[in-house]
C-alpha atoms as a PDB file:
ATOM      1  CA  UNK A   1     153.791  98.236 201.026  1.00  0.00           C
ATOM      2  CA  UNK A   2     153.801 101.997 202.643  1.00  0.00           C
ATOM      3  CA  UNK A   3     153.749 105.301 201.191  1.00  0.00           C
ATOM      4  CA  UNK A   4     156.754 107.150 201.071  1.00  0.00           C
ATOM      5  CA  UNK A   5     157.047 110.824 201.580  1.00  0.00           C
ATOM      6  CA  UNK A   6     159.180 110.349 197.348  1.00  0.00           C
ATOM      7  CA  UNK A   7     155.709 109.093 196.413  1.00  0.00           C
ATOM      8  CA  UNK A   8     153.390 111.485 198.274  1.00  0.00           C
ATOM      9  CA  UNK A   9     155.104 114.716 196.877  1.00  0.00           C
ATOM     10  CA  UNK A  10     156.312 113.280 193.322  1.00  0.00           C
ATOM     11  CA  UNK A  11     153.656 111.008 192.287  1.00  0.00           C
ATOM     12  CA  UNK A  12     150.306 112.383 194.130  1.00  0.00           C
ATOM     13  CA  UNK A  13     150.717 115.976 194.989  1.00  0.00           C
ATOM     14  CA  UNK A  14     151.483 117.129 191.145  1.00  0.00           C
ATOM     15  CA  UNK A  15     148.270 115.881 189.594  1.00  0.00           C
ATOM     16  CA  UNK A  16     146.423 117.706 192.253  1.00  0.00           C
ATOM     17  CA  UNK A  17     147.726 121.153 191.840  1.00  0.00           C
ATOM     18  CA  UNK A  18     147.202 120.844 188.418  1.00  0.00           C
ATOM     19  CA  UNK A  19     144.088 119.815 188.374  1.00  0.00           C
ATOM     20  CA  UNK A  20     143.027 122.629 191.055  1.00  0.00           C
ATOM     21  CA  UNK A  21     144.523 124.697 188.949  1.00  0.00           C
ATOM     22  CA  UNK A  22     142.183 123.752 185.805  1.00  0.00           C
ATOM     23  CA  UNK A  23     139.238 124.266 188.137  1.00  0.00           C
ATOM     24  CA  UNK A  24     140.363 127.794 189.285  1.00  0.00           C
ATOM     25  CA  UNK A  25     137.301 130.261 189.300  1.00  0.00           C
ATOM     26  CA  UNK A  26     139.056 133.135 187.505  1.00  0.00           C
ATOM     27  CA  UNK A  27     136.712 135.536 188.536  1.00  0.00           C
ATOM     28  CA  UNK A  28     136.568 134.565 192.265  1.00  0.00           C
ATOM     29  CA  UNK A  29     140.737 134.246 192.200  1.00  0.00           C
ATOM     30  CA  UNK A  30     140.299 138.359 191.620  1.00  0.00           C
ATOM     31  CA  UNK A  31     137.768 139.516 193.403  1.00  0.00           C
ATOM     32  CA  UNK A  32     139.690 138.142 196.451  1.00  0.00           C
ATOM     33  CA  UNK A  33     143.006 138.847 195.641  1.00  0.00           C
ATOM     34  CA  UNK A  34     143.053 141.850 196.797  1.00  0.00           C
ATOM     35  CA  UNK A  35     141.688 140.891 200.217  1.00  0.00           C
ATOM     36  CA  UNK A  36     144.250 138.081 200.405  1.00  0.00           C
ATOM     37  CA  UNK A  37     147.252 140.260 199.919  1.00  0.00           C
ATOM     38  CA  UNK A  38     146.567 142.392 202.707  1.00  0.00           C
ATOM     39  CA  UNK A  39     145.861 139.786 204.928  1.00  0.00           C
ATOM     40  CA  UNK A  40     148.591 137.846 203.686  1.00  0.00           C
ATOM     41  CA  UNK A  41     151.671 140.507 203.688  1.00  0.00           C
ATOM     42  CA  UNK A  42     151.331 141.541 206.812  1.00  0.00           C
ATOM     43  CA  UNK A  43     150.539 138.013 208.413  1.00  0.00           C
ATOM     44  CA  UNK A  44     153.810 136.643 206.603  1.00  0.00           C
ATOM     45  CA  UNK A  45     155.901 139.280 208.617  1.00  0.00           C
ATOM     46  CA  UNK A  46     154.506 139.080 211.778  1.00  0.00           C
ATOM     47  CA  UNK A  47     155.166 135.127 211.514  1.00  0.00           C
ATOM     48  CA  UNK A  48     158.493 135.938 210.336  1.00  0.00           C
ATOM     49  CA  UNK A  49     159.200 137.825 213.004  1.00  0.00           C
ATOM     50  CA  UNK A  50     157.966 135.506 215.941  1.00  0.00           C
ATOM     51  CA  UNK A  51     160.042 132.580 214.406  1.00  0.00           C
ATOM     52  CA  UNK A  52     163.141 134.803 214.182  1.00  0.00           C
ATOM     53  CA  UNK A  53     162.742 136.304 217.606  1.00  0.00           C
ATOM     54  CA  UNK A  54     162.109 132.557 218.742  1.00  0.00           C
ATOM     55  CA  UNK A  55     165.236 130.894 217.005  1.00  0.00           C
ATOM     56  CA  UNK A  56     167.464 133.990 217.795  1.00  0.00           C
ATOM     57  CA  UNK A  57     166.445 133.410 221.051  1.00  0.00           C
ATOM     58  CA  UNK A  58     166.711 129.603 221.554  1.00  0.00           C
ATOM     59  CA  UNK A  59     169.336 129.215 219.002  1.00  0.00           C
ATOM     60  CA  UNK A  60     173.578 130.439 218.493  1.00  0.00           C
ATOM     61  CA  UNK A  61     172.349 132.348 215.329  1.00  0.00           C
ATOM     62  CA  UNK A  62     172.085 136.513 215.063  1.00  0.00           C
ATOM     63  CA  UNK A  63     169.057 137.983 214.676  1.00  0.00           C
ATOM     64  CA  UNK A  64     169.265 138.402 210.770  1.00  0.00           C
ATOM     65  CA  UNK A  65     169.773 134.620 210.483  1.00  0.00           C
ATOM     66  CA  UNK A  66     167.278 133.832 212.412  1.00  0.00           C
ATOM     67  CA  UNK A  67     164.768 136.064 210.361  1.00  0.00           C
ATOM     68  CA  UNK A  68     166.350 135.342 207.327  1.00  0.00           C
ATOM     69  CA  UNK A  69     165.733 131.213 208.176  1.00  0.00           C
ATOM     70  CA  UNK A  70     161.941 132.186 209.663  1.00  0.00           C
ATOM     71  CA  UNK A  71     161.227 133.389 205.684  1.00  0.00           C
END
């Protein structure tokens, strides 16, 4: 018997977000969130904007397609 990709995300992937989510150290969560946003906002955009230069590029779509697919 092999593992499906159903099983994987329905039956094993739940219990461990919740369960990191019990274990969350409140106090570490903010004293790096701040840290995490900035490094995250402008990370997400500059990915955004590689992937939707690349499929505009390689791909029939417009530009706005392409960077609203790379989101």
């Amino acid at each position: 018997m092999s593992l499906s990709r159903e099983i994987i995300l329905f039956v094993f992937v739940p219990p461990l977000i919740f369960e990191s989510a019990l274990n969350l150290d409140n106090k570490l969560l903010l004293r790096t969130l701040v840290p995490a946003l900035v490094l995250a906002g402008p990370g997400l955009l500059l990915s955004a904007a590689i992937v939707g230069g690349f499929l505009s590029w390689l791909t029939p779509l417009s530009v706005g397609d392409a960077l609203l697919l790379a989101l």
